[in-house]
N, C-alpha and C. Protein backbone atom coordinates (compact mmCIF):
# COMPACT_ATOMS: atom_id res chain seq x y z
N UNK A 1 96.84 108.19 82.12
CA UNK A 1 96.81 108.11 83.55
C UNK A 1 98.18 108.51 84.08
N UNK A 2 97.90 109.04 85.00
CA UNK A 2 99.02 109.14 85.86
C UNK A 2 99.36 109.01 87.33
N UNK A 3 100.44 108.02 87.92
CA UNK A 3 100.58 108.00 88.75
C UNK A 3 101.43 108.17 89.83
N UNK A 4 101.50 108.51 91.10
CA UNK A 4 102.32 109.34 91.69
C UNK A 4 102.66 108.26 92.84
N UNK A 5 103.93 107.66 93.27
CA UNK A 5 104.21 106.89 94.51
C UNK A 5 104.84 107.60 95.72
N UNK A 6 104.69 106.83 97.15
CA UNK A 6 105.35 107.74 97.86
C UNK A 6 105.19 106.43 98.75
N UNK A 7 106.51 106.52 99.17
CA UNK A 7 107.24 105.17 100.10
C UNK A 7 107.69 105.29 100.86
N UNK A 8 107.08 104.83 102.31
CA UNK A 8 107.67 105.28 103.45
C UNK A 8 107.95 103.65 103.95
N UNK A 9 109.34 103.00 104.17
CA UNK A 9 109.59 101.88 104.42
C UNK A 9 108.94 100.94 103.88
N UNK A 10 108.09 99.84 104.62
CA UNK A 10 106.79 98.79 104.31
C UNK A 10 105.62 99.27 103.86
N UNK A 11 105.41 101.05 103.64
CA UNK A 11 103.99 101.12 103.19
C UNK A 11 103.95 102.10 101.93
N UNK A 12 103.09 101.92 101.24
CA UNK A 12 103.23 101.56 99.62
C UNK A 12 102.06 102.70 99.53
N UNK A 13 101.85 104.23 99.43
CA UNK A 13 101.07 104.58 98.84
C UNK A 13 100.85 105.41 97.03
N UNK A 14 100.17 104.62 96.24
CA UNK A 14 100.03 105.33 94.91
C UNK A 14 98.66 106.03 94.78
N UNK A 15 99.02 107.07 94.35
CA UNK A 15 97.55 108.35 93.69
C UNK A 15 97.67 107.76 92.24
N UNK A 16 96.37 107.63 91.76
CA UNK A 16 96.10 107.39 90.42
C UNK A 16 95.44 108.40 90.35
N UNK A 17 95.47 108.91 89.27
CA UNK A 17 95.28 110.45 88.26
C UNK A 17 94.73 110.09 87.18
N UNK A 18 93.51 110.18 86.74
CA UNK A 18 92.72 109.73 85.12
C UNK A 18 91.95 108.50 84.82
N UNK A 19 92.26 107.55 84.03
CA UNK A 19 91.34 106.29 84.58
C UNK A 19 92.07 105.52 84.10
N UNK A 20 91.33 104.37 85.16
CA UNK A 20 92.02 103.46 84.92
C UNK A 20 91.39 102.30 83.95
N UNK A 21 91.67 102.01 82.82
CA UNK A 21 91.07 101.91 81.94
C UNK A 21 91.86 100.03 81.51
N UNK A 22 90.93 99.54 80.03
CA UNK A 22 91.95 98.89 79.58
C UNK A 22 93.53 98.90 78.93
N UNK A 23 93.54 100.61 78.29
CA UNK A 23 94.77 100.96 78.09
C UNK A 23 95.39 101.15 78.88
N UNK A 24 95.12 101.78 80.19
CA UNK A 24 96.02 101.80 81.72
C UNK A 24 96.03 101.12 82.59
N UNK A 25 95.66 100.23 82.49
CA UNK A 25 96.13 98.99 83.58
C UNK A 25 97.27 98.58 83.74
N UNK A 26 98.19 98.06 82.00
CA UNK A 26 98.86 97.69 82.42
C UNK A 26 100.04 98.44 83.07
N UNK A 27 99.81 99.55 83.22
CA UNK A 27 100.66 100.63 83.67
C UNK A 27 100.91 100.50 84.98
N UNK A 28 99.79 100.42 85.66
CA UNK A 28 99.66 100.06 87.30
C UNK A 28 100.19 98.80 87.24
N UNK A 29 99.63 97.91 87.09
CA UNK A 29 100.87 96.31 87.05
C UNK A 29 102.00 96.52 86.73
N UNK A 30 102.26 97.06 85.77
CA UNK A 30 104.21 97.49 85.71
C UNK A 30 104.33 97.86 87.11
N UNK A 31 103.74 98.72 87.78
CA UNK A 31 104.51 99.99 88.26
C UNK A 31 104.49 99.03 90.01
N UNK A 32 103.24 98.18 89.89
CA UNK A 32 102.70 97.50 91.21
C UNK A 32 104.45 96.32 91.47
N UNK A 33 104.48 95.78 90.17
CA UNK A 33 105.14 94.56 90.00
C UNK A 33 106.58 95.20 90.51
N UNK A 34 106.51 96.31 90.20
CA UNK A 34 108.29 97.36 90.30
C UNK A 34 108.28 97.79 91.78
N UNK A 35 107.22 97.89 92.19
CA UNK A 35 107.43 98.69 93.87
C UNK A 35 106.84 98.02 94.94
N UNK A 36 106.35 96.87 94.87
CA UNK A 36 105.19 95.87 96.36
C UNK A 36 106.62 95.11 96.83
N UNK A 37 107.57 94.85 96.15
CA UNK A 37 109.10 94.36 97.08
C UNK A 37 109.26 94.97 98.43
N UNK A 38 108.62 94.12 99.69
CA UNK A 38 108.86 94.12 100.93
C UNK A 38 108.25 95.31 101.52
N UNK A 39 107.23 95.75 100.75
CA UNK A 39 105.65 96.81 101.09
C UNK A 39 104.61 95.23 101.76
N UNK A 40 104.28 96.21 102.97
CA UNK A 40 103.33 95.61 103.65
C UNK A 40 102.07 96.22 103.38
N UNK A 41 101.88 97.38 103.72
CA UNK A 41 100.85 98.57 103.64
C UNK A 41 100.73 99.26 102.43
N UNK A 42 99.55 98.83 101.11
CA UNK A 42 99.61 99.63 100.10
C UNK A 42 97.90 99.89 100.22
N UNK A 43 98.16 101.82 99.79
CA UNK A 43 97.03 102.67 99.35
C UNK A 43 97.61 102.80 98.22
N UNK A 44 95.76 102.54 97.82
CA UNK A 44 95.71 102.97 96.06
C UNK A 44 94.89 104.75 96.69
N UNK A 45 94.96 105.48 96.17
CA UNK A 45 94.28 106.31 96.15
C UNK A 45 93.54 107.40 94.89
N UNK A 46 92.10 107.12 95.22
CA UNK A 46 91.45 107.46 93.88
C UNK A 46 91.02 108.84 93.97
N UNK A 47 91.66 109.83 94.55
CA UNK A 47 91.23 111.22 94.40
C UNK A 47 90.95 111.96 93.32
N UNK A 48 91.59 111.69 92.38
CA UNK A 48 91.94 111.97 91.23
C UNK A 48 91.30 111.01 89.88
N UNK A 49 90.90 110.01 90.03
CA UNK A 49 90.86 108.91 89.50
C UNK A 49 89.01 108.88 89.07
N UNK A 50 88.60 109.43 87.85
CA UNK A 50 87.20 109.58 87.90
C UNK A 50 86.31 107.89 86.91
N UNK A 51 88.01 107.19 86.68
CA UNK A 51 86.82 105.87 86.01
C UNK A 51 87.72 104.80 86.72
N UNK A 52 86.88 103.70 86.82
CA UNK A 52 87.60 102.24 86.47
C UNK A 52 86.70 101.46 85.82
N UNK A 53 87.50 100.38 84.64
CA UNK A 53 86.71 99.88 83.90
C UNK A 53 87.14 98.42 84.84
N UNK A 54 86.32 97.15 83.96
CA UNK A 54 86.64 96.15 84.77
C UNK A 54 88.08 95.37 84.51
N UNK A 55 88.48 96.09 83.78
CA UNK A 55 90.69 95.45 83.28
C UNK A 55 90.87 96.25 84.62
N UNK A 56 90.72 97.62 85.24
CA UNK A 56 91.36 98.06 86.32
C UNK A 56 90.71 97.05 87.73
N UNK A 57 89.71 96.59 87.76
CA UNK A 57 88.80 95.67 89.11
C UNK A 57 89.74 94.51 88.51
N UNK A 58 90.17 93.88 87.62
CA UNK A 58 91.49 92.56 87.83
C UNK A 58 92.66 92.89 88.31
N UNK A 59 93.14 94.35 88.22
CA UNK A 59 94.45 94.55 88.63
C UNK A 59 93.87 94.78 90.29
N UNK A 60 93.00 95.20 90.43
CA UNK A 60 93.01 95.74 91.93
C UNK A 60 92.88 94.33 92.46
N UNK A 61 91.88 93.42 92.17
CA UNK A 61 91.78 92.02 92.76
C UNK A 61 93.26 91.39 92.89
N UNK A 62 93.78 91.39 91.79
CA UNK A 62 94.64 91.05 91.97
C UNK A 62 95.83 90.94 92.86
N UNK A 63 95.83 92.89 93.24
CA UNK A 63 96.97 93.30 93.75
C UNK A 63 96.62 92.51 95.27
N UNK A 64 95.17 92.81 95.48
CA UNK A 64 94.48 92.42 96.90
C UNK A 64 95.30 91.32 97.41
N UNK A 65 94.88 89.97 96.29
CA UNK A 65 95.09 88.87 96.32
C UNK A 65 97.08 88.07 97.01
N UNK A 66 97.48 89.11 96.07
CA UNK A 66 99.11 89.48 95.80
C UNK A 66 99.68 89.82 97.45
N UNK A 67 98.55 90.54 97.81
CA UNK A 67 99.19 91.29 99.02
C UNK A 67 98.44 90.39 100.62
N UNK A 68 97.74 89.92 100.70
CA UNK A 68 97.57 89.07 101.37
C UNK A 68 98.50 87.87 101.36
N UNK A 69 98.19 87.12 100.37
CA UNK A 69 99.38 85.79 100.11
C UNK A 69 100.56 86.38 100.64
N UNK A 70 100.76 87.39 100.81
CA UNK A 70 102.29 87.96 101.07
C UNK A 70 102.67 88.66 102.66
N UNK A 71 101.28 88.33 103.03
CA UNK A 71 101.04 88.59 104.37
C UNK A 71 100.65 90.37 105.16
N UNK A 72 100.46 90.86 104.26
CA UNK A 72 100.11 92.76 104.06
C UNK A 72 98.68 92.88 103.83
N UNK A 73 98.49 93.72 103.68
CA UNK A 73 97.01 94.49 103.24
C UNK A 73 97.08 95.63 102.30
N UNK A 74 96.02 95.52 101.91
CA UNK A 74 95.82 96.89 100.98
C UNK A 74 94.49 97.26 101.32
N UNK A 75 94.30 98.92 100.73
CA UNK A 75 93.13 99.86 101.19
C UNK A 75 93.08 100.56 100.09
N UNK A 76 91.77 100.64 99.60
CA UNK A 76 91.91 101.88 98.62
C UNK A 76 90.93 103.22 99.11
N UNK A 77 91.23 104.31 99.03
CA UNK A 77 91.03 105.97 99.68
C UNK A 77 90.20 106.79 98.64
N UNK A 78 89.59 107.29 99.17
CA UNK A 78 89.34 108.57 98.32
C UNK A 78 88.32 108.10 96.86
N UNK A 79 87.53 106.87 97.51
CA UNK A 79 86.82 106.08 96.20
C UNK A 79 85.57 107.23 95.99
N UNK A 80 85.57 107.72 94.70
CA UNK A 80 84.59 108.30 94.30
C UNK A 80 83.17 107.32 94.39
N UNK A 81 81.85 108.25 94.12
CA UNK A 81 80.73 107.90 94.31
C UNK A 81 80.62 106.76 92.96
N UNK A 82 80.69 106.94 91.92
CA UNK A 82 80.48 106.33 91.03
C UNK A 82 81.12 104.81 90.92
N UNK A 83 82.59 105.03 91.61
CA UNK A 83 83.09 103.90 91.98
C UNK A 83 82.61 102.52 92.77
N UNK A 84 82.59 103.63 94.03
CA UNK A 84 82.01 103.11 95.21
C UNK A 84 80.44 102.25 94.37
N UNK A 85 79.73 102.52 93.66
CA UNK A 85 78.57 102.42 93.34
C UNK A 85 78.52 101.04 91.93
N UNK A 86 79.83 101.38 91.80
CA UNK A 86 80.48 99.49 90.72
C UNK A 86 81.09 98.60 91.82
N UNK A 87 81.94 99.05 93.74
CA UNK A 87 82.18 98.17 94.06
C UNK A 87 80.92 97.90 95.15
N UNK A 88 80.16 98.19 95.13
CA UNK A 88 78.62 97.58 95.91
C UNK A 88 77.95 96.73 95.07
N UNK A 89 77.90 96.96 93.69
CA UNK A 89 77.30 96.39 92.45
C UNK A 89 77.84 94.81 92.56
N UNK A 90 79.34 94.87 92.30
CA UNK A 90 79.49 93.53 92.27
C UNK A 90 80.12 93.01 93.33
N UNK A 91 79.81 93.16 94.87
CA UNK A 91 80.63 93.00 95.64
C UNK A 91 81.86 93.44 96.14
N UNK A 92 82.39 93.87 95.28
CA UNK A 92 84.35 94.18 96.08
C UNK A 92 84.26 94.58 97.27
N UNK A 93 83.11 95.96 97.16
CA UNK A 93 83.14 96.51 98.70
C UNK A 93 83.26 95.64 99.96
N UNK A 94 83.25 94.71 99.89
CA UNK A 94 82.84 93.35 100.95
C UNK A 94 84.69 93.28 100.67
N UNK A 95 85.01 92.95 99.90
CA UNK A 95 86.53 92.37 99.46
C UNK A 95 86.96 93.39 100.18
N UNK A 96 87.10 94.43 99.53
CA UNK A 96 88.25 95.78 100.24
C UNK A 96 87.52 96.34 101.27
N UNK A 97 87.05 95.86 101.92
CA UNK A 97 86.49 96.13 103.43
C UNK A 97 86.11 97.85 103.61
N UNK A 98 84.86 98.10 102.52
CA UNK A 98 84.73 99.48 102.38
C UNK A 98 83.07 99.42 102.91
């Protein structure tokens, strides 16, 4: 996987590139844990991004979770069909207000 950040003051956007898998998760948590310092506004964006398994749906809950308690929001963009079609399955879509 690969991922690309771009930081404009309080808002936090990352492109994920490949999937996000159990081997790449913890990559995004490194990278989340290294850059949400005094980000209000974070996009995940899945343009690029053709899987998530459910190790990547704990990091995203997570981050959700992370970023509320902290008084921000997050959005994720560009959710492919297949995606979109695991977060209707088990709810998230309701969570990330999609």
């Amino acid at each position: 996987m690969t991922l690309t950040t771009d930081k404009n003051g309080t808002q936090l956007t990352v492109r994920l590139s490949g999937e996000l898998n159990t081997m790449t998760a913890p990559e995004l948590t490194a990278l989340l844990d290294k850059e949400l310092g005094g980000v209000k506004e974070l996009t995940l964006d899945f343009t690029e991004c053709d899987y998530v398994s459910s190790a990547g749906l704990r990091v995203l809950l997570a981050t959700f979770k992370q970023m509320k308690a902290a008084g921000g929001g997050m959005k994720l963009s560009n959710v492919g069909e297949n995606f979109q079609d695991v977060l209707q399955n088990t709810g998230l879509d309701a969570v990330f207000g999609m």
